[in-house]
Protein backbone atom coordinates (compact mmCIF):
# COMPACT_ATOMS: atom_id res chain seq x y z
CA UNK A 1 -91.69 62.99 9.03
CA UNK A 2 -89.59 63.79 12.17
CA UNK A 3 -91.95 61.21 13.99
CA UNK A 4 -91.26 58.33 11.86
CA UNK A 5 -87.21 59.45 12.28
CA UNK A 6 -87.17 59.83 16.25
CA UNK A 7 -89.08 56.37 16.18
CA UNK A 8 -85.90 54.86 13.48
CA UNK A 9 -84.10 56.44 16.17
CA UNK A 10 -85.29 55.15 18.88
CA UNK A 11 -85.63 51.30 17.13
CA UNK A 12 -81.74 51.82 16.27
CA UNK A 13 -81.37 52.36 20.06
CA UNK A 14 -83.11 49.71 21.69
CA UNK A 15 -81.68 47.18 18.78
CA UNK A 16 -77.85 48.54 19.89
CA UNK A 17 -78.56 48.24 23.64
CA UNK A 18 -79.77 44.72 23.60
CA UNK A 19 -76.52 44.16 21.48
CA UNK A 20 -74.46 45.07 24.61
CA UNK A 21 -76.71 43.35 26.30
CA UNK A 22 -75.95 39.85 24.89
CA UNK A 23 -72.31 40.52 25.08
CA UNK A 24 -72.55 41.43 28.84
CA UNK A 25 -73.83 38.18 29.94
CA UNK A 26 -71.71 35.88 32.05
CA UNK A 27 -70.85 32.57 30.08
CA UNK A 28 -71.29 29.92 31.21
CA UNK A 29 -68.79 27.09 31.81
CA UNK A 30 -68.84 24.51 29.11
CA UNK A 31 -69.99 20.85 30.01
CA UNK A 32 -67.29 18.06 30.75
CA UNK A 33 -66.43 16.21 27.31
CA UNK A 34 -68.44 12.81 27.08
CA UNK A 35 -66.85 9.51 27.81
CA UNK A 36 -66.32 7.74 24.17
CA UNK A 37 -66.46 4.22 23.65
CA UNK A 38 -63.28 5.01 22.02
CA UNK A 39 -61.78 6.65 25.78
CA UNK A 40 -62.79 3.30 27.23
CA UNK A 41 -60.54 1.48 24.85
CA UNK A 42 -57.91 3.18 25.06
CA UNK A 43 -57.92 3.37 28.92
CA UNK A 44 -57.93 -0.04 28.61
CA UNK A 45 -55.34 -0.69 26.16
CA UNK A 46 -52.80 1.60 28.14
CA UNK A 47 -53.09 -0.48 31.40
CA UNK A 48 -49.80 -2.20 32.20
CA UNK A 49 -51.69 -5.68 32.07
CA UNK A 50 -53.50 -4.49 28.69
CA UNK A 51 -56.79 -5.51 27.49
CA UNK A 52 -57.78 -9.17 25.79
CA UNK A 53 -59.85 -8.63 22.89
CA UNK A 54 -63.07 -9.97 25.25
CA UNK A 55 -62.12 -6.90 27.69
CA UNK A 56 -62.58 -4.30 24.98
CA UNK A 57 -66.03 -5.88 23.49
CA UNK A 58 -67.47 -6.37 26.93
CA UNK A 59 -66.42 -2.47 27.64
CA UNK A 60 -67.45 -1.23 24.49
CA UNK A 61 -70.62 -4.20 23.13
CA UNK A 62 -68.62 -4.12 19.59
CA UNK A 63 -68.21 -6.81 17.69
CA UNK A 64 -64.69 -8.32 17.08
CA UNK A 65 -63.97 -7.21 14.26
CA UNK A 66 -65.32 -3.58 15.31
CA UNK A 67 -62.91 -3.72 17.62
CA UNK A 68 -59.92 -4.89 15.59
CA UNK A 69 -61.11 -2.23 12.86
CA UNK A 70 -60.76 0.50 15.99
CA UNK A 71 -57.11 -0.73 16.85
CA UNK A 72 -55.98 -0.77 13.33
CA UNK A 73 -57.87 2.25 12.07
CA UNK A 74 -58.26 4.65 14.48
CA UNK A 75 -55.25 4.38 16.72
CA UNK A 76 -52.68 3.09 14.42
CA UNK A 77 -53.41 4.87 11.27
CA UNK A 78 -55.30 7.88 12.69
CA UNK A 79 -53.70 8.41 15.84
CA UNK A 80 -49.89 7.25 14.71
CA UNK A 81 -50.21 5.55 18.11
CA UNK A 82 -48.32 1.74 18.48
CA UNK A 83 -50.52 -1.14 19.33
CA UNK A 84 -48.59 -4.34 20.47
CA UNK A 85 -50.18 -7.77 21.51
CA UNK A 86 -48.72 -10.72 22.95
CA UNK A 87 -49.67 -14.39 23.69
CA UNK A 88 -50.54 -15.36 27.04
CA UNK A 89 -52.43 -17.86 28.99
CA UNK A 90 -55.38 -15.72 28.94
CA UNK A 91 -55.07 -15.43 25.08
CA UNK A 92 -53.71 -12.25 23.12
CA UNK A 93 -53.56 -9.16 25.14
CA UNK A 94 -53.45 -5.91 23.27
CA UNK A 95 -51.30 -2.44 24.61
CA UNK A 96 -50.78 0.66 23.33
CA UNK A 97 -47.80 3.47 25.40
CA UNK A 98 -48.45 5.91 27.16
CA UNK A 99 -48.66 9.85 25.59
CA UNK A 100 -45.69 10.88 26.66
CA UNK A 101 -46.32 14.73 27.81
């Protein structure tokens, strides 16, 4: 019987050590966040010249109405962040402010 305990002794041991063992180990640093398709629009969009609705679907390969869908949906309603447009020679041109920090 005492063999069978030093060996649930020893088990206990090993187990606990290795325990330390993970916690000891450097981390490592965490990767960079991915580029969205949605970082790409709004980089666009916050230009000072803006972005014409070809701009975003050439950056992004959406659809028009995907990208409409994004503006409305995910930055207006989501987001709570402003999207204005205005008429110009080169057609409507879509902005959106700054954050401000």
């Amino acid at each position: 019987m005492s063999d069978q305990s030093s060996q649930t002794g020893t088990a206990l041991e090993m187990e606990a050590s290795a325990r330390v063992a993970r916690t000891d180990a450097p981390r490592t640093a965490r990767k960079p966040k991915k580029k969205t398709k949605a970082d790409a629009l709004v980089a666009l969009l916050t230009r000072t010249r803006g972005a014409t609705l070809d701009d975003m679907m050439k950056a992004t390969g959406w659809q028009a109405h995907s990208v409409r869908g994004f503006l409305a949906g995910s930055l207006k309603k989501k987001l709570g962040r402003g999207v204005t447009s205005d008429v110009t020679d080169k057609g409507r041109v879509y902005r959106i402010a700054p954050v401000a920090s």
